[in-house]
C-alpha atoms as a PDB file:
ATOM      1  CA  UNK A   1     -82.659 106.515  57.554  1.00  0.00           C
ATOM      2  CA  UNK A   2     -81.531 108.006  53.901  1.00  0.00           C
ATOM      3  CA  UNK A   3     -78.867 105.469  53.653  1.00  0.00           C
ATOM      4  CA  UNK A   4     -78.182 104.927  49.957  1.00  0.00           C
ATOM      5  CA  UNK A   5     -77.472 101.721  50.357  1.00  0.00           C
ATOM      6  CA  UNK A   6     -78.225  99.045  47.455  1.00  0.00           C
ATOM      7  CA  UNK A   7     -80.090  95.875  48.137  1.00  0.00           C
ATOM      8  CA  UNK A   8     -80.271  92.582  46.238  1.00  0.00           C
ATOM      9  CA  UNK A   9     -83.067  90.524  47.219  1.00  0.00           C
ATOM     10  CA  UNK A  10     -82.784  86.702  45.851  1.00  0.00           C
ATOM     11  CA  UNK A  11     -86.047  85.465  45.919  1.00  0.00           C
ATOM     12  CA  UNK A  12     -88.326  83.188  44.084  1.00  0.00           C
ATOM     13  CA  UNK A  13     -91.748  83.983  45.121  1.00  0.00           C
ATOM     14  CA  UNK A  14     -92.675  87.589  43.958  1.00  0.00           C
ATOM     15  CA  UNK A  15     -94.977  88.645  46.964  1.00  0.00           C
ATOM     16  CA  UNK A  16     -92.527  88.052  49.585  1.00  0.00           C
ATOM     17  CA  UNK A  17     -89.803  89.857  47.650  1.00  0.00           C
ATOM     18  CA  UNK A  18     -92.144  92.918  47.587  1.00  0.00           C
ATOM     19  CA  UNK A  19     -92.923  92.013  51.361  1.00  0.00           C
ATOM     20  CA  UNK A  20     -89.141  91.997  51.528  1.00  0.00           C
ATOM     21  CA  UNK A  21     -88.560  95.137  49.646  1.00  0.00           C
ATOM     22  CA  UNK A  22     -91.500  96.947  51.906  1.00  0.00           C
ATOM     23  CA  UNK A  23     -89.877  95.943  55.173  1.00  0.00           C
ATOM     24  CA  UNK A  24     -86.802  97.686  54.178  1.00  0.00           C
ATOM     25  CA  UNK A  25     -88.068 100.339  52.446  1.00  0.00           C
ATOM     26  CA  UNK A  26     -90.219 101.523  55.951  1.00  0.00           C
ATOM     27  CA  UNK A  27     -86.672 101.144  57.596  1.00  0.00           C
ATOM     28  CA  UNK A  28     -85.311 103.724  55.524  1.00  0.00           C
ATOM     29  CA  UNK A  29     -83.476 101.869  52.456  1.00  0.00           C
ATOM     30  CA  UNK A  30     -84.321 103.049  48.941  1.00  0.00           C
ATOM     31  CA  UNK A  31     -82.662 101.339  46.208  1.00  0.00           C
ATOM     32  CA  UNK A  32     -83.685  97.222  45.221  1.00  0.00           C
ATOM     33  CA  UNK A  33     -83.036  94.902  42.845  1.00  0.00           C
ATOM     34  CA  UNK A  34     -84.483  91.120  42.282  1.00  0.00           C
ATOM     35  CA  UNK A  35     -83.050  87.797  41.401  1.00  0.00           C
ATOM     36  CA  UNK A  36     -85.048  84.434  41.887  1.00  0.00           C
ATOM     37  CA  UNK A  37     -82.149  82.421  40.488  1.00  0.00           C
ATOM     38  CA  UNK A  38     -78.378  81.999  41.649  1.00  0.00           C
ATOM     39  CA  UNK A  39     -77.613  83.307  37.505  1.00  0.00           C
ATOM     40  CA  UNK A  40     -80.056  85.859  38.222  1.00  0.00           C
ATOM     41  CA  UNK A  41     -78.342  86.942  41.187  1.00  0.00           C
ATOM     42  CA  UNK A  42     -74.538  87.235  39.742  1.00  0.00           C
ATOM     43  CA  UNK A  43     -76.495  89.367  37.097  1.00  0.00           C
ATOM     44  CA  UNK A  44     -78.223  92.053  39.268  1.00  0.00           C
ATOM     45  CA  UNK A  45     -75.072  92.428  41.255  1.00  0.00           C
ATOM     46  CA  UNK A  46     -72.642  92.935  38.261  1.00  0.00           C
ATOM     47  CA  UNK A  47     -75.584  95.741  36.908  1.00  0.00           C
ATOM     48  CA  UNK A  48     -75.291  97.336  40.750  1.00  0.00           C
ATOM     49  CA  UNK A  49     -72.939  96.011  43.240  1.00  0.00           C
ATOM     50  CA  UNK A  50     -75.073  95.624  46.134  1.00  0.00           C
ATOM     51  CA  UNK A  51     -74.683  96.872  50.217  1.00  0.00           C
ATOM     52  CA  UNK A  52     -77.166  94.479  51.481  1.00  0.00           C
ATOM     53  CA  UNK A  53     -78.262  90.710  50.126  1.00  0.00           C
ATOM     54  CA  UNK A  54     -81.483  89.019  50.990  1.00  0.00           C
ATOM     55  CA  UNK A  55     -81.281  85.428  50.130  1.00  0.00           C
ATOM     56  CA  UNK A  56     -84.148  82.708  50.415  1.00  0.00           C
ATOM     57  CA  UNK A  57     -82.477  79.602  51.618  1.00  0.00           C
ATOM     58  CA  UNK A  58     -84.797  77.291  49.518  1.00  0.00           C
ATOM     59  CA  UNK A  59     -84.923  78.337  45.784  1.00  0.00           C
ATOM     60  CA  UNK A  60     -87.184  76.694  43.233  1.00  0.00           C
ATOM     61  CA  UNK A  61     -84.283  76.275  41.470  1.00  0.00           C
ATOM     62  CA  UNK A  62     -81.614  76.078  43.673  1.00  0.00           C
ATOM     63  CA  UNK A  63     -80.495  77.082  46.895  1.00  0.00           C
ATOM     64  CA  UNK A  64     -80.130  80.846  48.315  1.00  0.00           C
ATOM     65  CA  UNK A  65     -76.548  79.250  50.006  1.00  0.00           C
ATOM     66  CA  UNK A  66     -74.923  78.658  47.144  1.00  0.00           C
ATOM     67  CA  UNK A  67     -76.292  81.905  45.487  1.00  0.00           C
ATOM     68  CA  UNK A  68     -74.576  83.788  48.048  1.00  0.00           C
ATOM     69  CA  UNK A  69     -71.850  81.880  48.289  1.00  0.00           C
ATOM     70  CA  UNK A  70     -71.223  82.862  44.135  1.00  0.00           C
ATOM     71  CA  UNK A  71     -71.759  85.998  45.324  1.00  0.00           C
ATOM     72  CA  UNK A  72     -69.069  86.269  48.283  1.00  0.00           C
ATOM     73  CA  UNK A  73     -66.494  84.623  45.532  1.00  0.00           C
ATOM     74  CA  UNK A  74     -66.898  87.358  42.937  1.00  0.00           C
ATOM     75  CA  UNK A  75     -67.442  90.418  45.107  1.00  0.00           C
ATOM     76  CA  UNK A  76     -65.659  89.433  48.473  1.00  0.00           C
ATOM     77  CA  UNK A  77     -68.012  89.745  51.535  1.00  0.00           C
ATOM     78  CA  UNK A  78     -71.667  91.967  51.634  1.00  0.00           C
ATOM     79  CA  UNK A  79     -74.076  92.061  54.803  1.00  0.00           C
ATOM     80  CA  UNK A  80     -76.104  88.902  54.356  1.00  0.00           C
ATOM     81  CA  UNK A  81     -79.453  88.239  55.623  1.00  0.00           C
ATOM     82  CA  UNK A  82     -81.049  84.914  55.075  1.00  0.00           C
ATOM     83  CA  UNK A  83     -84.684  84.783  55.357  1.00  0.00           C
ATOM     84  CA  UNK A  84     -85.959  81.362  55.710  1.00  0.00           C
ATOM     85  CA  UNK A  85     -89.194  79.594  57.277  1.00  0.00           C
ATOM     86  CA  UNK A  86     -86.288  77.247  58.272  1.00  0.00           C
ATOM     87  CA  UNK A  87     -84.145  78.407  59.750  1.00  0.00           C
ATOM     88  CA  UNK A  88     -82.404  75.029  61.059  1.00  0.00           C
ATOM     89  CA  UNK A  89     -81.057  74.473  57.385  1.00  0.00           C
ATOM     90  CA  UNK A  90     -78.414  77.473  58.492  1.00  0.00           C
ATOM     91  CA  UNK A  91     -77.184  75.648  61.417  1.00  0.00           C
ATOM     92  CA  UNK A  92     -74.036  74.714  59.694  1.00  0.00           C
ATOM     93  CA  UNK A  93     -73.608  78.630  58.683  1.00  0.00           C
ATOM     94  CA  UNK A  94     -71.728  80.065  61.683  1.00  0.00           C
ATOM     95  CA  UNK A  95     -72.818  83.675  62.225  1.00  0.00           C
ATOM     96  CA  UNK A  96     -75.889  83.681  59.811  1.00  0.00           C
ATOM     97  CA  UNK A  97     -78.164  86.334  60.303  1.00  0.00           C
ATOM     98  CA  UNK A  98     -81.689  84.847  59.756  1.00  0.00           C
ATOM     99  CA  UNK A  99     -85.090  87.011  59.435  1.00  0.00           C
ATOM    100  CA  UNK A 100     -87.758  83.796  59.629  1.00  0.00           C
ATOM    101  CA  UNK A 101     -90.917  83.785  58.128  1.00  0.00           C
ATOM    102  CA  UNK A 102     -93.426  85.235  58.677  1.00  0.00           C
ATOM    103  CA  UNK A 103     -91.870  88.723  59.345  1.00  0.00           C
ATOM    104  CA  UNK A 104     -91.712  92.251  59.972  1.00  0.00           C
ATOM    105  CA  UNK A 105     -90.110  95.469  59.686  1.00  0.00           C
ATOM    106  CA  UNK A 106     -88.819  95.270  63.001  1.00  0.00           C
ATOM    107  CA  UNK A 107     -87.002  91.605  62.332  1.00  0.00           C
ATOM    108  CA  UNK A 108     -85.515  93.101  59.339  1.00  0.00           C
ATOM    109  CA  UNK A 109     -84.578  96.202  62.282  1.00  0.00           C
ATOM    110  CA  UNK A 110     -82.771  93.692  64.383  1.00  0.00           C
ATOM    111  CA  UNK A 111     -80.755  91.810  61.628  1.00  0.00           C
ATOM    112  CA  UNK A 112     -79.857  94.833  60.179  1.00  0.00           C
ATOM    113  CA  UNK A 113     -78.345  96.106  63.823  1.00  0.00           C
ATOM    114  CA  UNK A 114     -76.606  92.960  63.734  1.00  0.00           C
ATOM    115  CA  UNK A 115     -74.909  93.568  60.379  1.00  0.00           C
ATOM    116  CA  UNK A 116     -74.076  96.725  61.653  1.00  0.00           C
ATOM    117  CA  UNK A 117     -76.039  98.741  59.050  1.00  0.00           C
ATOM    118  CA  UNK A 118     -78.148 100.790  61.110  1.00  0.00           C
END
């Protein structure tokens, strides 16, 4: 897939953004940008709106929720995929799509079937 499509991956720990970024990249997306921080976030996305967000639920400093949520305020909805080792701190987020850690390419696949983007 040559999709074109822009991805913003909000995450604090570097190796499993690049583990993010490699799972999408062998599903055919091309263009990434990082953010560990909610700020950070609202930054990368004014630089490049983006198609697709990855969000870590559980920040360092802060929590991927309310990064997103900044996010949905500013720039109205994008495709969302939380990826979380818990994935029962969503339950009160009707229709999340979660990836859970550990992962794959192919669970990145699935939510991204679900969002409708491939």
């Amino acid at each position: 897939m040559s999709n074109g499509l822009h991805v913003l991956i909000i995450e604090d720990e570097m190796l499993i953004g690049i583990s993010v970024q490699h799972c999408l990249s062998d599903i055919g997306f091309e263009s990434f940008s990082f953010a560990g921080t909610e700020i950070q976030a609202l930054e990368q996305a004014r630089l490049r709106r983006p198609d697709l967000v990855t969000v870590d639920v559980n920040l360092l400093n802060g929590d991927g929720r309310t990064a997103a949520g900044a996010l949905t305020r500013e720039f109205g909805a994008v495709p969302t995929i939380y990826v979380t080792g818990d994935p029962q701190a969503l339950d009160g987020t009707p229709g999340a799509v979660i990836v859970e850690k550990p992962f794959g390419p192919h669970d990145f696949q699935v939510a991204c079937r679900r969002l409708s983007l491939n």
